[in-house]
PDB file of N, CA and C in Angstrom:
ATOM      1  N   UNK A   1    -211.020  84.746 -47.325  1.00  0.00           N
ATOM      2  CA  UNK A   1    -209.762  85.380 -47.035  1.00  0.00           C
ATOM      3  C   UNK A   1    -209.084  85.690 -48.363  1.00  0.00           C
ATOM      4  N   UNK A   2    -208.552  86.684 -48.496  1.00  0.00           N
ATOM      5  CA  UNK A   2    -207.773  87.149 -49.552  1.00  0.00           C
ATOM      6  C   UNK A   2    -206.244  86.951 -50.117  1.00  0.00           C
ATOM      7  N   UNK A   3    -206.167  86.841 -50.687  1.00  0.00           N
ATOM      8  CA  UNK A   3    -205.246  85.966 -51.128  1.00  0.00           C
ATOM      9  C   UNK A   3    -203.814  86.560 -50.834  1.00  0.00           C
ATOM     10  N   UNK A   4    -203.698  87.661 -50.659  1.00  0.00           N
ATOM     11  CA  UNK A   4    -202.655  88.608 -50.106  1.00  0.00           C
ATOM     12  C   UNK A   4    -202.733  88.344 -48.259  1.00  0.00           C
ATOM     13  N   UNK A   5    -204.219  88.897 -47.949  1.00  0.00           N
ATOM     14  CA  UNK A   5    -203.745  87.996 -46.524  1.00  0.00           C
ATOM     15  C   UNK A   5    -203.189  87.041 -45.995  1.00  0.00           C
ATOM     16  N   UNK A   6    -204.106  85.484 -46.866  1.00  0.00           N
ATOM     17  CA  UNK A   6    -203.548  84.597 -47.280  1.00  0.00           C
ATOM     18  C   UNK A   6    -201.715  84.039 -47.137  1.00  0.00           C
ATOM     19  N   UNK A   7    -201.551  84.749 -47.869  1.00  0.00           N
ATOM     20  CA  UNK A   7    -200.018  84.516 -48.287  1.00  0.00           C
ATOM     21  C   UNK A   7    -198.677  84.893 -46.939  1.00  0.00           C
ATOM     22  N   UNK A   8    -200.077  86.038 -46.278  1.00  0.00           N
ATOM     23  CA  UNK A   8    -199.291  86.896 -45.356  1.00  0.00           C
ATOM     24  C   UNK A   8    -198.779  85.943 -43.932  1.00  0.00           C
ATOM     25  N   UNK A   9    -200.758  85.284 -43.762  1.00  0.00           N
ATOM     26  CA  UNK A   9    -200.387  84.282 -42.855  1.00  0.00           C
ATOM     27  C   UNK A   9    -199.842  83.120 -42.746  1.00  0.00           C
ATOM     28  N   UNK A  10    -199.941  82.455 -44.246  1.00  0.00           N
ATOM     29  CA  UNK A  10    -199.002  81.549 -44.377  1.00  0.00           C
ATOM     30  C   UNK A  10    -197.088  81.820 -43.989  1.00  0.00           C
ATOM     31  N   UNK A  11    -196.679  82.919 -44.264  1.00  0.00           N
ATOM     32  CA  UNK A  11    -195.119  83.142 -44.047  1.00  0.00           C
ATOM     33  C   UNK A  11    -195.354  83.664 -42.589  1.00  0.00           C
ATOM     34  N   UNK A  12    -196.027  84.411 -41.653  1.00  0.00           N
ATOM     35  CA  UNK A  12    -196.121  84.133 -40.548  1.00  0.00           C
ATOM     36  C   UNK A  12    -195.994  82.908 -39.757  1.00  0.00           C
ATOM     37  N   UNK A  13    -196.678  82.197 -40.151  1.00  0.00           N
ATOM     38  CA  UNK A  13    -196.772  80.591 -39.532  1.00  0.00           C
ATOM     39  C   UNK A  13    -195.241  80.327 -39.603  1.00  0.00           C
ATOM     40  N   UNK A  14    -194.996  80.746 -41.017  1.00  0.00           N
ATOM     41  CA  UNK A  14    -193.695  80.043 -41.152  1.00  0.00           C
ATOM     42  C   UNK A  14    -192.720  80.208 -40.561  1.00  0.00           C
ATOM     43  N   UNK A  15    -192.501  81.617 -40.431  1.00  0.00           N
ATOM     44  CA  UNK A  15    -191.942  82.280 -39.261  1.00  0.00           C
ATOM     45  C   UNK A  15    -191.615  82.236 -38.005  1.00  0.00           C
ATOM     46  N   UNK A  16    -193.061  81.803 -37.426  1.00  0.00           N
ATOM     47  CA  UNK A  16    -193.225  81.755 -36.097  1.00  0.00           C
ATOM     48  C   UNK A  16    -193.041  80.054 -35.491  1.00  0.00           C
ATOM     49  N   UNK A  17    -193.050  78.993 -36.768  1.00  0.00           N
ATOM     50  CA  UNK A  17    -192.571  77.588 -36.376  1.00  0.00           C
ATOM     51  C   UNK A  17    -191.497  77.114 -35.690  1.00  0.00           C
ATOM     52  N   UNK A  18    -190.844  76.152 -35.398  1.00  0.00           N
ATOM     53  CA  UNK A  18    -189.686  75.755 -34.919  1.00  0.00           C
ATOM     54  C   UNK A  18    -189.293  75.497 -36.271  1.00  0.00           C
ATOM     55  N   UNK A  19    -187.863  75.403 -36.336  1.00  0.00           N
ATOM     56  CA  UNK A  19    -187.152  74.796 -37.455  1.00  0.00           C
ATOM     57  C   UNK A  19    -186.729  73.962 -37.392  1.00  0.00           C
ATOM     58  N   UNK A  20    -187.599  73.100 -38.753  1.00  0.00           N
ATOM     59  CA  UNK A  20    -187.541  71.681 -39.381  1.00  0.00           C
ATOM     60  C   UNK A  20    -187.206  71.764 -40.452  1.00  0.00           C
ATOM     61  N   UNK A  21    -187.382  70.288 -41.020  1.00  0.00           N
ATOM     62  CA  UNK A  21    -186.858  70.113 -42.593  1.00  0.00           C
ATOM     63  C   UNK A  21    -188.461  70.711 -42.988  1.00  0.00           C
ATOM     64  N   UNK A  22    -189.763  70.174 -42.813  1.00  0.00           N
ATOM     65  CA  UNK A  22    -190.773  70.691 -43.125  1.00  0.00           C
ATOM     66  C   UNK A  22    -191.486  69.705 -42.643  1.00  0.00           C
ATOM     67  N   UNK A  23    -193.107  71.032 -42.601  1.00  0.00           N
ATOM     68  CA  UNK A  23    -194.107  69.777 -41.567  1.00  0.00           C
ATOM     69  C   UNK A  23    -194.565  67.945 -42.843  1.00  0.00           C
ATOM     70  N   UNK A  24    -195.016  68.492 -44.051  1.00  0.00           N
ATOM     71  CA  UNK A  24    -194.873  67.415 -44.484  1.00  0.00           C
ATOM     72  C   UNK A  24    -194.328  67.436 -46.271  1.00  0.00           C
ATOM     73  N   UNK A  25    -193.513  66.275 -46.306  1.00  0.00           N
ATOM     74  CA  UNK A  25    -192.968  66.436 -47.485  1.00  0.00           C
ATOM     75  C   UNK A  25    -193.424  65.229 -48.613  1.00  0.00           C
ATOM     76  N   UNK A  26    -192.935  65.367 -50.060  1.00  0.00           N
ATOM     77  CA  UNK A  26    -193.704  64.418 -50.700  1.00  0.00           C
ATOM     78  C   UNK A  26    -194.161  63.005 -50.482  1.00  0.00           C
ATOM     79  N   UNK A  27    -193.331  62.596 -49.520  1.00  0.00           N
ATOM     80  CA  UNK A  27    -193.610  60.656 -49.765  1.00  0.00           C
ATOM     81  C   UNK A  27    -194.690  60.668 -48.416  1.00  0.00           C
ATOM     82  N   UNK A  28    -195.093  61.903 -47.846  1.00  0.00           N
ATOM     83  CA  UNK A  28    -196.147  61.342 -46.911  1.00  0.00           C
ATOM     84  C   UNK A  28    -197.316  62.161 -47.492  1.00  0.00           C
ATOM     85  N   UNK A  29    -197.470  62.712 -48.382  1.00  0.00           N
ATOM     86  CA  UNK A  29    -198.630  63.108 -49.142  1.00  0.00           C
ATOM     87  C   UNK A  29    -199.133  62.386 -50.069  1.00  0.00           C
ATOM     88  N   UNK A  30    -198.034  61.785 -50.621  1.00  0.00           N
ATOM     89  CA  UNK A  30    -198.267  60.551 -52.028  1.00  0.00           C
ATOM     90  C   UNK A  30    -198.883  59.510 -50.876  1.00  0.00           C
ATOM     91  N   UNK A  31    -198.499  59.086 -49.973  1.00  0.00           N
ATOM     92  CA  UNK A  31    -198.989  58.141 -49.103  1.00  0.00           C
ATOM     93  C   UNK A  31    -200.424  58.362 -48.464  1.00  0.00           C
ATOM     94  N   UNK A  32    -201.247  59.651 -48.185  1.00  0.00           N
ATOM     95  CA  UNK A  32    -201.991  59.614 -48.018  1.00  0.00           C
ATOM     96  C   UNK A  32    -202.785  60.041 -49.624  1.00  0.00           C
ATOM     97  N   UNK A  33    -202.478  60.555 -50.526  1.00  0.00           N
ATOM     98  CA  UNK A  33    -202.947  60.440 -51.770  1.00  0.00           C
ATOM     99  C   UNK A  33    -203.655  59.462 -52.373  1.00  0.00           C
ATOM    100  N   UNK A  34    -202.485  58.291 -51.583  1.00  0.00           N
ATOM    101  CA  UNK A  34    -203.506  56.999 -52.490  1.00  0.00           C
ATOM    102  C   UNK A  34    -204.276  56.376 -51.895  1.00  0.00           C
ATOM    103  N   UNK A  35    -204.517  56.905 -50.605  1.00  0.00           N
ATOM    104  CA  UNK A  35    -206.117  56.415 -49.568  1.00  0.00           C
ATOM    105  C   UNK A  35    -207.490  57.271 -50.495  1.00  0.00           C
ATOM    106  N   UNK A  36    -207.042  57.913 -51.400  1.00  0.00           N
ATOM    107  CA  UNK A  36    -208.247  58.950 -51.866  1.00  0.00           C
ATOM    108  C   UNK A  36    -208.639  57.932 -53.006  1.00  0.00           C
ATOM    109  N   UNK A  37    -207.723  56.741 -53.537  1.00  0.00           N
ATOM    110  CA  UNK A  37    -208.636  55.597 -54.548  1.00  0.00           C
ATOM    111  C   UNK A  37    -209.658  54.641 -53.546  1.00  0.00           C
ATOM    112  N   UNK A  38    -209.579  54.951 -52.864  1.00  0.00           N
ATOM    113  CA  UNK A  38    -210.358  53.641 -51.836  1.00  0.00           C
ATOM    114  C   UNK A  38    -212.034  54.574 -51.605  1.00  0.00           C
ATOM    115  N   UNK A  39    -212.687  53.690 -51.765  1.00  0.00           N
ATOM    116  CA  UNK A  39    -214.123  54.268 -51.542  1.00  0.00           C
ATOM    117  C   UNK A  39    -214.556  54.606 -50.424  1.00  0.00           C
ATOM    118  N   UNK A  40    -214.021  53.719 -49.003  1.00  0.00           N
ATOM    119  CA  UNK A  40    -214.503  54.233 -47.374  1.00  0.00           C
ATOM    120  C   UNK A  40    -213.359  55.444 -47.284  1.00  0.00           C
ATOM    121  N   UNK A  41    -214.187  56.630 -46.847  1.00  0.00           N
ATOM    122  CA  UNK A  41    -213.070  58.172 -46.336  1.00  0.00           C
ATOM    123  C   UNK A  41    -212.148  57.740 -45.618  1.00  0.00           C
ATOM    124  N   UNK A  42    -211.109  57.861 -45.460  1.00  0.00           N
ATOM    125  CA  UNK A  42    -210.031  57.505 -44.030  1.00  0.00           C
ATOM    126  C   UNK A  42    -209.147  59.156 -44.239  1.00  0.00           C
ATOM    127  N   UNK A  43    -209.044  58.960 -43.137  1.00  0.00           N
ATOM    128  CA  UNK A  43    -207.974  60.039 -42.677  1.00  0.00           C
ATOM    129  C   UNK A  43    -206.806  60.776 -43.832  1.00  0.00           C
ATOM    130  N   UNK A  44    -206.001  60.042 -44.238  1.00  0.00           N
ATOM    131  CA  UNK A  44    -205.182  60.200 -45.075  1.00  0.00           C
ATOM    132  C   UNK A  44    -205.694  60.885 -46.096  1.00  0.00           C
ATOM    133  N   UNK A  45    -206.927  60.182 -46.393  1.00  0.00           N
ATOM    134  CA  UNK A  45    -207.185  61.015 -47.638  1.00  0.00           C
ATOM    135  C   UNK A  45    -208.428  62.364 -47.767  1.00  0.00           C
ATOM    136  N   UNK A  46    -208.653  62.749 -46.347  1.00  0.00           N
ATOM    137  CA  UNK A  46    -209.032  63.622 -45.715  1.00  0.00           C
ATOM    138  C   UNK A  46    -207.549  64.658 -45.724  1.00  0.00           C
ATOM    139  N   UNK A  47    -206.882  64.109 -45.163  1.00  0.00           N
ATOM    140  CA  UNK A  47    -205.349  64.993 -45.091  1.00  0.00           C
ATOM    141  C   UNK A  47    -205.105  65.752 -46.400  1.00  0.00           C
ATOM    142  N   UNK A  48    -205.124  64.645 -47.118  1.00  0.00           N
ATOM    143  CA  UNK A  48    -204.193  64.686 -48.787  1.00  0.00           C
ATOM    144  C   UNK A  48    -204.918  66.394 -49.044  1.00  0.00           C
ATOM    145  N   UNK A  49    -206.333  65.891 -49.206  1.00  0.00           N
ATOM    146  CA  UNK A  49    -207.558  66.902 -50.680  1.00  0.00           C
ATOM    147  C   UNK A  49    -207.338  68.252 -49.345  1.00  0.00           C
ATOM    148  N   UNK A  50    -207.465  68.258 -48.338  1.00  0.00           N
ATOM    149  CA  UNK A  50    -207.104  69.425 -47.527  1.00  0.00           C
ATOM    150  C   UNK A  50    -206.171  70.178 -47.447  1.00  0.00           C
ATOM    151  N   UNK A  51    -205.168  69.093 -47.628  1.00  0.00           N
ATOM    152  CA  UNK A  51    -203.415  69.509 -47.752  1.00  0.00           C
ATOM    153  C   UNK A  51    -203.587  70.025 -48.863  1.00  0.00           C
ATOM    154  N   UNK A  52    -204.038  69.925 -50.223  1.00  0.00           N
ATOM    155  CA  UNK A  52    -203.646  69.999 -51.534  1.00  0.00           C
ATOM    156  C   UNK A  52    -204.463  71.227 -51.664  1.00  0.00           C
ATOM    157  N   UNK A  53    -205.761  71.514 -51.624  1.00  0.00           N
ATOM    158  CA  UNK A  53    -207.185  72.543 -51.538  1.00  0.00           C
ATOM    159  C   UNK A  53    -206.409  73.889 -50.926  1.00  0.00           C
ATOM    160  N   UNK A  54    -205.511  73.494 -49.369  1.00  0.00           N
ATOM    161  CA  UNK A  54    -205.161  74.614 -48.719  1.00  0.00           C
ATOM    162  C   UNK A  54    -203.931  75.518 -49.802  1.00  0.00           C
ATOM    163  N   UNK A  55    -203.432  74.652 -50.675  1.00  0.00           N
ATOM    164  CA  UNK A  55    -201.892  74.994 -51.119  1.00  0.00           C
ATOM    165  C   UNK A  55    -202.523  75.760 -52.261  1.00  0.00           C
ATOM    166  N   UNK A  56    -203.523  74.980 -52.789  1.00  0.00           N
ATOM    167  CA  UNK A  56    -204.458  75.383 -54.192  1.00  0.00           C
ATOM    168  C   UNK A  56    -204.820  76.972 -53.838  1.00  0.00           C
ATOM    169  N   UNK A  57    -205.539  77.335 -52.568  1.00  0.00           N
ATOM    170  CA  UNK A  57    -205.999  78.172 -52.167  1.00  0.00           C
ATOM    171  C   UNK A  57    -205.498  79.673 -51.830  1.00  0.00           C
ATOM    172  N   UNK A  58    -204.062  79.194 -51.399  1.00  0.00           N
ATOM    173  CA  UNK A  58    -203.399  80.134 -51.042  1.00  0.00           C
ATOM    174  C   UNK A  58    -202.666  80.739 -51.969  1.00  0.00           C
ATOM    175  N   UNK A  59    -202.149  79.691 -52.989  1.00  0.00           N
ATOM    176  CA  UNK A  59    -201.379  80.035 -53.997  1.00  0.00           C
ATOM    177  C   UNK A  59    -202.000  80.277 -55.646  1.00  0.00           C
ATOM    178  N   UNK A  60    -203.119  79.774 -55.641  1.00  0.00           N
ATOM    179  CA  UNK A  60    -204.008  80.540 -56.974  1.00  0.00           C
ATOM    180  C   UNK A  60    -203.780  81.468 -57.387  1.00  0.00           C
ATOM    181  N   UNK A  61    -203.547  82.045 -58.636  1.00  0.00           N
ATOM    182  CA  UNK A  61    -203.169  83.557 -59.288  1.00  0.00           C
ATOM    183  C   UNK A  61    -202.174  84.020 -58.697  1.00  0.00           C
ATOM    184  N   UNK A  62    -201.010  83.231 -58.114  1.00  0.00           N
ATOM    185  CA  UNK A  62    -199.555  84.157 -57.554  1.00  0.00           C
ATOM    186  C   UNK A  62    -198.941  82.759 -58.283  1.00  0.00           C
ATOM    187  N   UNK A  63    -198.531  81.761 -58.575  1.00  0.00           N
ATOM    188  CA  UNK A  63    -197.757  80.863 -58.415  1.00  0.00           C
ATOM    189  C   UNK A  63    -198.638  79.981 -60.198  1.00  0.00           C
ATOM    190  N   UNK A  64    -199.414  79.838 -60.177  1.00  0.00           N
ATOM    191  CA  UNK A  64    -200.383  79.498 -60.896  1.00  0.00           C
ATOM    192  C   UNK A  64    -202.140  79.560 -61.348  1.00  0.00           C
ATOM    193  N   UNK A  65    -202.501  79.439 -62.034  1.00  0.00           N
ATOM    194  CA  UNK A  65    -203.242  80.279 -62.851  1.00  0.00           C
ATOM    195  C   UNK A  65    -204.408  78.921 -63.134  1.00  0.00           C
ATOM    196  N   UNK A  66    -205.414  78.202 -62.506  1.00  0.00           N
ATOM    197  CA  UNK A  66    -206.416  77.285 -62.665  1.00  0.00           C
ATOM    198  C   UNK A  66    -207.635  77.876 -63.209  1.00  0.00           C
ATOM    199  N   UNK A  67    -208.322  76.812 -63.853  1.00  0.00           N
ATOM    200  CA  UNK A  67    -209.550  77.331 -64.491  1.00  0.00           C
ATOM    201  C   UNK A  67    -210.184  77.683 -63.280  1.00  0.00           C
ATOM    202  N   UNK A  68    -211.511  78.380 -63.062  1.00  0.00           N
ATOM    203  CA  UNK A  68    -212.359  78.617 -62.549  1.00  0.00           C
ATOM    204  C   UNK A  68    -213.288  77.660 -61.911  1.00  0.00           C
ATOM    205  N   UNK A  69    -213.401  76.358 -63.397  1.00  0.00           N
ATOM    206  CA  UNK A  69    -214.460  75.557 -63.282  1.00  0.00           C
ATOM    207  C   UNK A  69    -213.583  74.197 -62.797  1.00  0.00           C
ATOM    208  N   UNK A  70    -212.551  74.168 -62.477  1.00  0.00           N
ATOM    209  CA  UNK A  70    -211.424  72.923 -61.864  1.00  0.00           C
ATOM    210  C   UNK A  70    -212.374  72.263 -60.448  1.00  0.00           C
ATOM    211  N   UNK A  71    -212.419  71.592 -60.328  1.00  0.00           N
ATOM    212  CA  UNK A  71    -212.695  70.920 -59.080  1.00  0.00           C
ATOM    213  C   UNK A  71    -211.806  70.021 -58.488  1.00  0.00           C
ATOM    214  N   UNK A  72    -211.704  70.161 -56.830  1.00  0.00           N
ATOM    215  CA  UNK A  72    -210.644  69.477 -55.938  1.00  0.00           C
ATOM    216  C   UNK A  72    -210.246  68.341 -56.705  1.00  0.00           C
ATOM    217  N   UNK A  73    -211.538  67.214 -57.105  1.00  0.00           N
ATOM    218  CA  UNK A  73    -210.763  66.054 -57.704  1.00  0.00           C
ATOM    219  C   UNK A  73    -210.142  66.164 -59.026  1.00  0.00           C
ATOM    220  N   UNK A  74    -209.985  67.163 -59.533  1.00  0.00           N
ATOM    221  CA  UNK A  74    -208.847  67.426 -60.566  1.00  0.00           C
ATOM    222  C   UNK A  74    -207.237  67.618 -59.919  1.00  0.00           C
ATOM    223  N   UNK A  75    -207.553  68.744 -59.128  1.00  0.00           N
ATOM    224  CA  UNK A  75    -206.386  69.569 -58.645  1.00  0.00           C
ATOM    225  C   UNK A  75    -205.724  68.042 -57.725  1.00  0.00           C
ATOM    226  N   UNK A  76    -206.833  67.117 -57.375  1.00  0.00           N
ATOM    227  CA  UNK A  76    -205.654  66.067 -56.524  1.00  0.00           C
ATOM    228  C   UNK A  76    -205.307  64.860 -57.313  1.00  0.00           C
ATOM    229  N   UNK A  77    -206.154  64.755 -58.312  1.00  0.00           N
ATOM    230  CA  UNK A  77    -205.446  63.769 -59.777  1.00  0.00           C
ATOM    231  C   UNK A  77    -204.500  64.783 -60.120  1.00  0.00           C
ATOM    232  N   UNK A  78    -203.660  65.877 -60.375  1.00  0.00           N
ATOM    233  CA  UNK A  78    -203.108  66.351 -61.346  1.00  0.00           C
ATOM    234  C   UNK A  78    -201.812  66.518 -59.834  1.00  0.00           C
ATOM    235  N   UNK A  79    -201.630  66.894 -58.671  1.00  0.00           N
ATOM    236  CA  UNK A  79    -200.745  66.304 -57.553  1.00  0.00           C
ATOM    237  C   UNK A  79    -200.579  65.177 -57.923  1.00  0.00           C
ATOM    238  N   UNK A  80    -201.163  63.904 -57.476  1.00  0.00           N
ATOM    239  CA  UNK A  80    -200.755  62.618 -57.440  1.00  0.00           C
ATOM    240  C   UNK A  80    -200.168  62.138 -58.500  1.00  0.00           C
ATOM    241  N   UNK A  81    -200.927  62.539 -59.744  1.00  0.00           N
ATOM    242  CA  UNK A  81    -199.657  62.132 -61.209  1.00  0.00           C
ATOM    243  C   UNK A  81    -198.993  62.833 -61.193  1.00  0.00           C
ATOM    244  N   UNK A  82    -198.297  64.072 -60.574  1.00  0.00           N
ATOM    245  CA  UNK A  82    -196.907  64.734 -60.452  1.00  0.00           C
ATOM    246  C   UNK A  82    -196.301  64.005 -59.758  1.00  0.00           C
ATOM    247  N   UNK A  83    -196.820  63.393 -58.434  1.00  0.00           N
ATOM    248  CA  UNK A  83    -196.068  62.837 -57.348  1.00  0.00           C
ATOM    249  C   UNK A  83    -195.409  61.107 -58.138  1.00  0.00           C
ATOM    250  N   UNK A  84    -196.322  60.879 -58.577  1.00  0.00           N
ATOM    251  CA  UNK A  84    -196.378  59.549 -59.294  1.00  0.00           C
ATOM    252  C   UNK A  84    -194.943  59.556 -60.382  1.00  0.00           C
ATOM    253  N   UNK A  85    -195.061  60.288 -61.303  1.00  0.00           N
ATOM    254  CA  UNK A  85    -193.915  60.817 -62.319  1.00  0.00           C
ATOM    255  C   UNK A  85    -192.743  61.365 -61.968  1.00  0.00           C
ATOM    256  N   UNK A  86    -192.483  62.158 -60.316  1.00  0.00           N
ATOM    257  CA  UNK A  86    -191.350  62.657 -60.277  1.00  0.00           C
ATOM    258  C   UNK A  86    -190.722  62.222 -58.696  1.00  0.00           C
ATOM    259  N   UNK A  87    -190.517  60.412 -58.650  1.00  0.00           N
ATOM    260  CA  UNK A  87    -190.442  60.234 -57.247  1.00  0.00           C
ATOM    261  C   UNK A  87    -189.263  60.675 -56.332  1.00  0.00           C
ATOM    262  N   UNK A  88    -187.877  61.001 -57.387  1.00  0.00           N
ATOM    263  CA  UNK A  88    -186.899  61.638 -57.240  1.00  0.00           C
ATOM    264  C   UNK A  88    -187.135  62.800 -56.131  1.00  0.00           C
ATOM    265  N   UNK A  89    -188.378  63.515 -56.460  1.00  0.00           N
ATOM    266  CA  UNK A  89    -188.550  65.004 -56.017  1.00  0.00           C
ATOM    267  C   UNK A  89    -189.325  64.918 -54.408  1.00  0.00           C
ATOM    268  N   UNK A  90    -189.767  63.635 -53.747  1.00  0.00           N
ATOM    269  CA  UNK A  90    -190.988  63.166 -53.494  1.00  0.00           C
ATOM    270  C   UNK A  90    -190.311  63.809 -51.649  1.00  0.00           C
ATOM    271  N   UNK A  91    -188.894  63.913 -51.527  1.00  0.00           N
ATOM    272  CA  UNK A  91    -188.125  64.459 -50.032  1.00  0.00           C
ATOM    273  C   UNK A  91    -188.615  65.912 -50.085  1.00  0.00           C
ATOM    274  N   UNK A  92    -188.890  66.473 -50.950  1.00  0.00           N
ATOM    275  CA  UNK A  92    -189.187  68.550 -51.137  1.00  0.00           C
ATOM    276  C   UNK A  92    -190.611  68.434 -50.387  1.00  0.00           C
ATOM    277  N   UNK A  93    -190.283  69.982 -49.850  1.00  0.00           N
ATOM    278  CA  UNK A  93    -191.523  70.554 -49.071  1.00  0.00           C
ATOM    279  C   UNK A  93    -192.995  69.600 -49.747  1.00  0.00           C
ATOM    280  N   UNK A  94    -194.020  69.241 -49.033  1.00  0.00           N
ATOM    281  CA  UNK A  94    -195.301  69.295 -49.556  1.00  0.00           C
ATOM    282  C   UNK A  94    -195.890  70.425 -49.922  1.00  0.00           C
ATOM    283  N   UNK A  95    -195.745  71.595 -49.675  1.00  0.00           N
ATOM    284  CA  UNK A  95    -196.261  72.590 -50.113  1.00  0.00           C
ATOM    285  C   UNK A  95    -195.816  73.239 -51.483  1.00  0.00           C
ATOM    286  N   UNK A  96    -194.294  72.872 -51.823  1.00  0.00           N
ATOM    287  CA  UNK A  96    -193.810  72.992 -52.668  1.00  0.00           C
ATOM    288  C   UNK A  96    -193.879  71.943 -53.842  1.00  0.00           C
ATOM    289  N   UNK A  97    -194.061  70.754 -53.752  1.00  0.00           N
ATOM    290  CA  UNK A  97    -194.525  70.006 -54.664  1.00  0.00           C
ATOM    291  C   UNK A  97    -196.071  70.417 -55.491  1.00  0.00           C
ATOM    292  N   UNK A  98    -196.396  70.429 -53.958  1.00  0.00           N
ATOM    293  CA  UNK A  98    -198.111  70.785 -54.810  1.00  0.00           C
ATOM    294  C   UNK A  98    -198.139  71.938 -55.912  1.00  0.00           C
ATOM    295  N   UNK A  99    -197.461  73.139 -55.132  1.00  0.00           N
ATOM    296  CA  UNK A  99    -197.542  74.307 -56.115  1.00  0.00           C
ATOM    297  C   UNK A  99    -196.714  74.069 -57.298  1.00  0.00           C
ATOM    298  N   UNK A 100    -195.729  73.083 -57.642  1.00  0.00           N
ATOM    299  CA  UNK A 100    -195.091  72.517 -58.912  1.00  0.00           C
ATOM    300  C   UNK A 100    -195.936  72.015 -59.886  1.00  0.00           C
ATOM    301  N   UNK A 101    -196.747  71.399 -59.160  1.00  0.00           N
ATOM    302  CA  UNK A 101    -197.647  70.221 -60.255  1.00  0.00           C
ATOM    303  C   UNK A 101    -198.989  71.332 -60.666  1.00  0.00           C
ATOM    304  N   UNK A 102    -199.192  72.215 -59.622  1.00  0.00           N
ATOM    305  CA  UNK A 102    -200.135  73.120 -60.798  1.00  0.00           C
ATOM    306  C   UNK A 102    -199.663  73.831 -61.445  1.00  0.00           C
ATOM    307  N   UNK A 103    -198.675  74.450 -61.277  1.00  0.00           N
ATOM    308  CA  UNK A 103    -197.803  74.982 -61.810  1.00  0.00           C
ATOM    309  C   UNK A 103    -197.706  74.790 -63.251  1.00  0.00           C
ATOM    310  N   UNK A 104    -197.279  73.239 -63.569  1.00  0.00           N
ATOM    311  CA  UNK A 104    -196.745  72.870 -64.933  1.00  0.00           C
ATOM    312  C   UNK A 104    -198.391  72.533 -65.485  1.00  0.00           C
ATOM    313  N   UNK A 105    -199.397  71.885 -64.683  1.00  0.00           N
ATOM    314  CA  UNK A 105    -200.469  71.825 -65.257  1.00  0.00           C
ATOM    315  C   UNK A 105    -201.349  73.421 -65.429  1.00  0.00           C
ATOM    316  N   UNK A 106    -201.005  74.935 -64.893  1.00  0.00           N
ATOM    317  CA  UNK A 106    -201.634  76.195 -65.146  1.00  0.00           C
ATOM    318  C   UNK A 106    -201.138  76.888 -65.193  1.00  0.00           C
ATOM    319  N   UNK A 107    -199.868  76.691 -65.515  1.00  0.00           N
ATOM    320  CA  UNK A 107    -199.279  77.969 -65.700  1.00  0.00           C
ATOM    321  C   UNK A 107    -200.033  79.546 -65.966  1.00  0.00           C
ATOM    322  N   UNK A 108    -199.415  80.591 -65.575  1.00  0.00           N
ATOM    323  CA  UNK A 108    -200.495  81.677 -65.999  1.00  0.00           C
ATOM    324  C   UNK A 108    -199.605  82.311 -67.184  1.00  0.00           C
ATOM    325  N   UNK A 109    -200.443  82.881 -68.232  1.00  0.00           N
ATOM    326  CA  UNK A 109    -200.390  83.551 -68.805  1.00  0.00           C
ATOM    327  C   UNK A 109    -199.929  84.973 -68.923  1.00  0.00           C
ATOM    328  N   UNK A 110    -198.789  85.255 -69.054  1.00  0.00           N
ATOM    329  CA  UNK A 110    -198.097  86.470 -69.807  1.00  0.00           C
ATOM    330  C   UNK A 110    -198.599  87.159 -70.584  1.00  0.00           C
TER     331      UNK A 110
END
């Protein structure tokens, strides 16, 4: 899917939701984040790298700018030490956190 589609169906969804504060926000992503140090898979941390992959995915080259050769377990070490460092921030959208922390870790180039 293209990343313009992408983007399209994401603000659809958004659109078409009920209105909430948001489906999930930082302190329940950091919470399933840190099921991803534990060696048996559980849920949470099935959630987290999906949650984080989908945000990665949609928002690549509009929002921020990742190497090519990055792999998920970067992109969810470089979330979780955002989440870790800025717990102040941890009530904001999950979708919006995520795209912060690549953000400051890829910025794109001007």
């Amino acid at each position: 899917m293209n990343k313009l589609l992408a983007t399209a169906f994401i603000t659809l969804a958004a659109l078409c939701s009920p209105v909430h504060a948001a489906f999930k926000n930082g302190n329940k992503i950091f919470d399933y984040g840190k099921e991803t140090a534990y060696a048996t898979p559980t849920y949470g941390a099935g959630f987290f790298m999906g949650y984080v992959m989908g945000v990665h995915d949609a928002y690549e080259g509009i929002t921020f700018c990742a190497p090519n050769n990055v792999t998920g377990e970067q992109i969810g070490d470089i979330v979780m030490k955002y989440l870790y460092n800025n717990p102040a921030e941890r009530n904001d959208v999950a979708s919006t956190l995520v795209s912060r922390a690549l953000t400051q870790a890829y910025p794109c180039k001007k």
